[in-house]
PDB file of N, CA and C in Angstrom:
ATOM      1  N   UNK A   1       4.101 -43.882 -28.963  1.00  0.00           N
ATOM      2  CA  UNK A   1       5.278 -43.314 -28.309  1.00  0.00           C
ATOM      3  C   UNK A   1       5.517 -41.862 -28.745  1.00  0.00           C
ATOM      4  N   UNK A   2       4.742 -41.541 -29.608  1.00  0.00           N
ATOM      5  CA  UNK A   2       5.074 -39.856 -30.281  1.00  0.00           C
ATOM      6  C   UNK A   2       4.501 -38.942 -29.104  1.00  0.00           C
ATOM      7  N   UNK A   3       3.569 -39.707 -28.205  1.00  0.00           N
ATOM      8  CA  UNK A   3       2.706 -38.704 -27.756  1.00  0.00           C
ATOM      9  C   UNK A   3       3.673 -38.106 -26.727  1.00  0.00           C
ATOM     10  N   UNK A   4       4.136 -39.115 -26.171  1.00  0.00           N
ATOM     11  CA  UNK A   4       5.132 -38.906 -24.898  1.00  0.00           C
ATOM     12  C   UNK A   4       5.951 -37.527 -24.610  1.00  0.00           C
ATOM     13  N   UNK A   5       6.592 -36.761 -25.995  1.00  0.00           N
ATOM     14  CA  UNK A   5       7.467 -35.810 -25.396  1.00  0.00           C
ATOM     15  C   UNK A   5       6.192 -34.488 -25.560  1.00  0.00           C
ATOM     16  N   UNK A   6       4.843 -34.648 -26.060  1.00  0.00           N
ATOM     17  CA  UNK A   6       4.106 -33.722 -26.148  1.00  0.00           C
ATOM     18  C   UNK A   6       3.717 -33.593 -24.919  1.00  0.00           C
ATOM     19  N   UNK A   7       3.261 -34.790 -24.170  1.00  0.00           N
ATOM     20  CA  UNK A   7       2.562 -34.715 -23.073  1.00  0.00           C
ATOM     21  C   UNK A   7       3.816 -34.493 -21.757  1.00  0.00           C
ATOM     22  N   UNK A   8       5.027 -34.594 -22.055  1.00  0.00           N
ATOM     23  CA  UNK A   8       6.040 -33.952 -21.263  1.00  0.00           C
ATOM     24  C   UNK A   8       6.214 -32.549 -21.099  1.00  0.00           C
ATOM     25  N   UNK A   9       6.071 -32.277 -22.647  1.00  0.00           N
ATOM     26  CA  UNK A   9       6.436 -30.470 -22.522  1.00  0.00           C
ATOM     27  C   UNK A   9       5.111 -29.736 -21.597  1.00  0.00           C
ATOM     28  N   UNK A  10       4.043 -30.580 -22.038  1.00  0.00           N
ATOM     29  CA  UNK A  10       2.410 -30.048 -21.991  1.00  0.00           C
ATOM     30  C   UNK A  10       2.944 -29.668 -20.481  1.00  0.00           C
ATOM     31  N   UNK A  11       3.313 -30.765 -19.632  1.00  0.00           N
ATOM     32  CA  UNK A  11       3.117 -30.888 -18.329  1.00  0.00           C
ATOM     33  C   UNK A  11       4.207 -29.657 -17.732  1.00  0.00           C
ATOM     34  N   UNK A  12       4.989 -29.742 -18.337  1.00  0.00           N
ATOM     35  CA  UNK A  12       6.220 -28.554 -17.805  1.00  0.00           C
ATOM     36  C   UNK A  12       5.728 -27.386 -18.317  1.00  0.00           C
ATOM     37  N   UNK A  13       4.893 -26.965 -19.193  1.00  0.00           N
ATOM     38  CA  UNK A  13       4.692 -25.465 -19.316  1.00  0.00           C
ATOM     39  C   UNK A  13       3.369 -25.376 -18.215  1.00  0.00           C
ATOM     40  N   UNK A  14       2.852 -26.375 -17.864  1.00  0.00           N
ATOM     41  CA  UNK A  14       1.668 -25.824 -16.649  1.00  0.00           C
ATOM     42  C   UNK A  14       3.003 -25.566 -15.331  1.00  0.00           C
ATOM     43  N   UNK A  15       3.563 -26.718 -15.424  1.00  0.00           N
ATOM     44  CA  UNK A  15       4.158 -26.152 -14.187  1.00  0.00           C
ATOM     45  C   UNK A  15       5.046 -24.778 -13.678  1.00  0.00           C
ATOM     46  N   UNK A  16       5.041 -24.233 -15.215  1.00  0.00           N
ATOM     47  CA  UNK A  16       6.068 -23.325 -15.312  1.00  0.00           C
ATOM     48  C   UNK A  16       5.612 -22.104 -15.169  1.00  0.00           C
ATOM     49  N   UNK A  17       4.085 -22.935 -15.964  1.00  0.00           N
ATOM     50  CA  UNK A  17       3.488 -21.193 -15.440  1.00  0.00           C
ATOM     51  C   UNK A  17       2.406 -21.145 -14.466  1.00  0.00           C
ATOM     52  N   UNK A  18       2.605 -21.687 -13.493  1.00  0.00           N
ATOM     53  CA  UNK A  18       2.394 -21.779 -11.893  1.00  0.00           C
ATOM     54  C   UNK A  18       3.157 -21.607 -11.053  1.00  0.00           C
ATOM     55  N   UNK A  19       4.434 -21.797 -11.596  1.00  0.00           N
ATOM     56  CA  UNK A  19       5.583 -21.214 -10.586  1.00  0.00           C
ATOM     57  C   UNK A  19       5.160 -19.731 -11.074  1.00  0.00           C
ATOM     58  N   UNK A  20       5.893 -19.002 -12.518  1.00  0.00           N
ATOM     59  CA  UNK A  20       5.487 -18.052 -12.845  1.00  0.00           C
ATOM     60  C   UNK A  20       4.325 -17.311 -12.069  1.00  0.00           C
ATOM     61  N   UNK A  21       3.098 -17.386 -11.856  1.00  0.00           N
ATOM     62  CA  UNK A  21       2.331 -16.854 -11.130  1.00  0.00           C
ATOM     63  C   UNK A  21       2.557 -16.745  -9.747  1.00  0.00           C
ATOM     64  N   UNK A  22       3.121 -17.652  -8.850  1.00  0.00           N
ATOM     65  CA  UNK A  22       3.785 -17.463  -7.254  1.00  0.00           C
ATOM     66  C   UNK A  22       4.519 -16.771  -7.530  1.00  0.00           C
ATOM     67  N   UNK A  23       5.293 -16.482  -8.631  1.00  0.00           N
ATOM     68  CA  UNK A  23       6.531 -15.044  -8.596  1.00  0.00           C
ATOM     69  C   UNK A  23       6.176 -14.419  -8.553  1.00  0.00           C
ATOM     70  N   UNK A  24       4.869 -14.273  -9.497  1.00  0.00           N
ATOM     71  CA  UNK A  24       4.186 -12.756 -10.081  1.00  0.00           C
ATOM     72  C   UNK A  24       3.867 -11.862  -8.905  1.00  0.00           C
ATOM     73  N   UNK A  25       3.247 -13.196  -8.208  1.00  0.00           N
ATOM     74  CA  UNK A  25       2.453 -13.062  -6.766  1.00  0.00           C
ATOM     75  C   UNK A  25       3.077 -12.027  -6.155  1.00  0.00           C
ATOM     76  N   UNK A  26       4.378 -12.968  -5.395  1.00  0.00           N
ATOM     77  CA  UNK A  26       5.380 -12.434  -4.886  1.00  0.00           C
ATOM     78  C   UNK A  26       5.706 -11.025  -4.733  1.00  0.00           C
ATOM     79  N   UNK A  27       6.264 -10.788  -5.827  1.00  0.00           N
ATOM     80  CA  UNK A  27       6.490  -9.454  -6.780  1.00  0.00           C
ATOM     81  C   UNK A  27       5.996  -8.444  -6.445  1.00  0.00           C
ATOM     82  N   UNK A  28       4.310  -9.016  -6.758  1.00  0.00           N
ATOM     83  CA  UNK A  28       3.535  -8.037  -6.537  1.00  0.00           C
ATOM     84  C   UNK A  28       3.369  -7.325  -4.978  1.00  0.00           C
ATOM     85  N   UNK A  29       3.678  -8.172  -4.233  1.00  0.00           N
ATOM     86  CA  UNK A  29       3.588  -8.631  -2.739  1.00  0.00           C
ATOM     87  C   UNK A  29       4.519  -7.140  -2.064  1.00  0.00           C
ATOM     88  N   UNK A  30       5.409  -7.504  -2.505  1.00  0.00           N
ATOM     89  CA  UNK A  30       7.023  -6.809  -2.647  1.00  0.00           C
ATOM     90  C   UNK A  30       6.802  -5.342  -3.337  1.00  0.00           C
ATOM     91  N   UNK A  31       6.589  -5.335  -4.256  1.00  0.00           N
ATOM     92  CA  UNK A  31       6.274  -4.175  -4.960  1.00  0.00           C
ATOM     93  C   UNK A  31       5.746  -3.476  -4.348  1.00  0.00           C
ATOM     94  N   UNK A  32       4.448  -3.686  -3.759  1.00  0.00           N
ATOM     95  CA  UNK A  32       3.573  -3.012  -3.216  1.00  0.00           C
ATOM     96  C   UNK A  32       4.108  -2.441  -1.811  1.00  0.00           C
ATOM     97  N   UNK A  33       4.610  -3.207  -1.193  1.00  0.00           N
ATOM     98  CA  UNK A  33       5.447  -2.432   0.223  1.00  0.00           C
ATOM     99  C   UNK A  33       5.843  -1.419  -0.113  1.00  0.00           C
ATOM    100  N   UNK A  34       7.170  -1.885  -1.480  1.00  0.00           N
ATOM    101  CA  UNK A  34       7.869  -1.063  -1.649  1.00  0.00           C
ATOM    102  C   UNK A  34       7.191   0.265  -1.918  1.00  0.00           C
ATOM    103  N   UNK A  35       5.867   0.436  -3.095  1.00  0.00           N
ATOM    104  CA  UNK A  35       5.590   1.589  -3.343  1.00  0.00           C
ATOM    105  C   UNK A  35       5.134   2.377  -2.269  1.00  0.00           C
ATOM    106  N   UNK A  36       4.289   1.688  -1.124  1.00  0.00           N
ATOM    107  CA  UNK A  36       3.543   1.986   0.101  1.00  0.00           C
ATOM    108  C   UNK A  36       4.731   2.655   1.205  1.00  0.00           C
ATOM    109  N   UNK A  37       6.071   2.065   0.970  1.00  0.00           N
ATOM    110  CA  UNK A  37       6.582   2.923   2.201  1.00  0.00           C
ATOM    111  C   UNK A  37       7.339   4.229   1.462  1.00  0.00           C
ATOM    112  N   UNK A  38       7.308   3.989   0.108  1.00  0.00           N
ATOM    113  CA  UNK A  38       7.823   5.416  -1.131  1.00  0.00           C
ATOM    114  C   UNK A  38       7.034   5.680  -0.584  1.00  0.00           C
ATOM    115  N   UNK A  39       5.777   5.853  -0.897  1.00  0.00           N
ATOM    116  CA  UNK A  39       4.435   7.336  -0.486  1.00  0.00           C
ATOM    117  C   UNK A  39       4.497   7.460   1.033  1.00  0.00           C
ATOM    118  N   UNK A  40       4.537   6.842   1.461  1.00  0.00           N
ATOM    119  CA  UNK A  40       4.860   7.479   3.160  1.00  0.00           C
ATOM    120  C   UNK A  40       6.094   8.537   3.361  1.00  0.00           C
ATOM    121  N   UNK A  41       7.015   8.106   2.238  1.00  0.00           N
ATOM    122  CA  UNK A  41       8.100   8.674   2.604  1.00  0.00           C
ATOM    123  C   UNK A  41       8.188  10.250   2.118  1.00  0.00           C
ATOM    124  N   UNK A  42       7.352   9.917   0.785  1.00  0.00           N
ATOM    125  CA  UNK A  42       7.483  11.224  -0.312  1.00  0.00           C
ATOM    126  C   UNK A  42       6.570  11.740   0.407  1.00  0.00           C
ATOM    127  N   UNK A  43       5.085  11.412   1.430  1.00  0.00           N
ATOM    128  CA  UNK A  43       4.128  12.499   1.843  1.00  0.00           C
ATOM    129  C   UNK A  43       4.520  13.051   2.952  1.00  0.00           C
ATOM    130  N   UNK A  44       5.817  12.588   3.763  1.00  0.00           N
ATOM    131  CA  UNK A  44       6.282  12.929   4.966  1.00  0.00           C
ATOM    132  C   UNK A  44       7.299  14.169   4.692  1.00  0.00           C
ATOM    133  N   UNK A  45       8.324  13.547   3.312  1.00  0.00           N
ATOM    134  CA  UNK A  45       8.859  14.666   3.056  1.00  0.00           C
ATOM    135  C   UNK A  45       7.972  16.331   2.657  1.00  0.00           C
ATOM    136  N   UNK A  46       6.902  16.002   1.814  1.00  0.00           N
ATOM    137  CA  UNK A  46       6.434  17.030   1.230  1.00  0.00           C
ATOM    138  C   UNK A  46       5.768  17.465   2.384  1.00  0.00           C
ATOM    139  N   UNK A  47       5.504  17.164   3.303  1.00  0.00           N
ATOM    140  CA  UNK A  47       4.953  17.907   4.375  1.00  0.00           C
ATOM    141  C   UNK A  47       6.155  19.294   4.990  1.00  0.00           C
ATOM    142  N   UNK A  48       7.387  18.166   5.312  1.00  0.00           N
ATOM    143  CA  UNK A  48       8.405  19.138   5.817  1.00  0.00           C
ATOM    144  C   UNK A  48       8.555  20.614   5.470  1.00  0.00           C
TER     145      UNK A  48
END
């Protein structure tokens, strides 16, 4: 019965850091727009 809360936590830190990574994902997902429509914006201005 000792093993039980090891093999509980075991199981919740995989899951945790698999959610963790779909965020990361995410994030990154997001981020990247964001920086992509900054440089459109900053190369449109610096053109002006």
């Amino acid at each position: 019965m000792a093993l039980q809360p090891d093999y509980r936590r075991f199981v919740g830190e995989i899951v945790a850091i698999r959610n963790a990574k779909s965020i990361v994902r995410r994030l990154d997902r997001t981020a990247g727009t964001l920086v992509l429509s900054w440089l459109r914006s900053a190369s449109s201005a610096r053109r002006r």
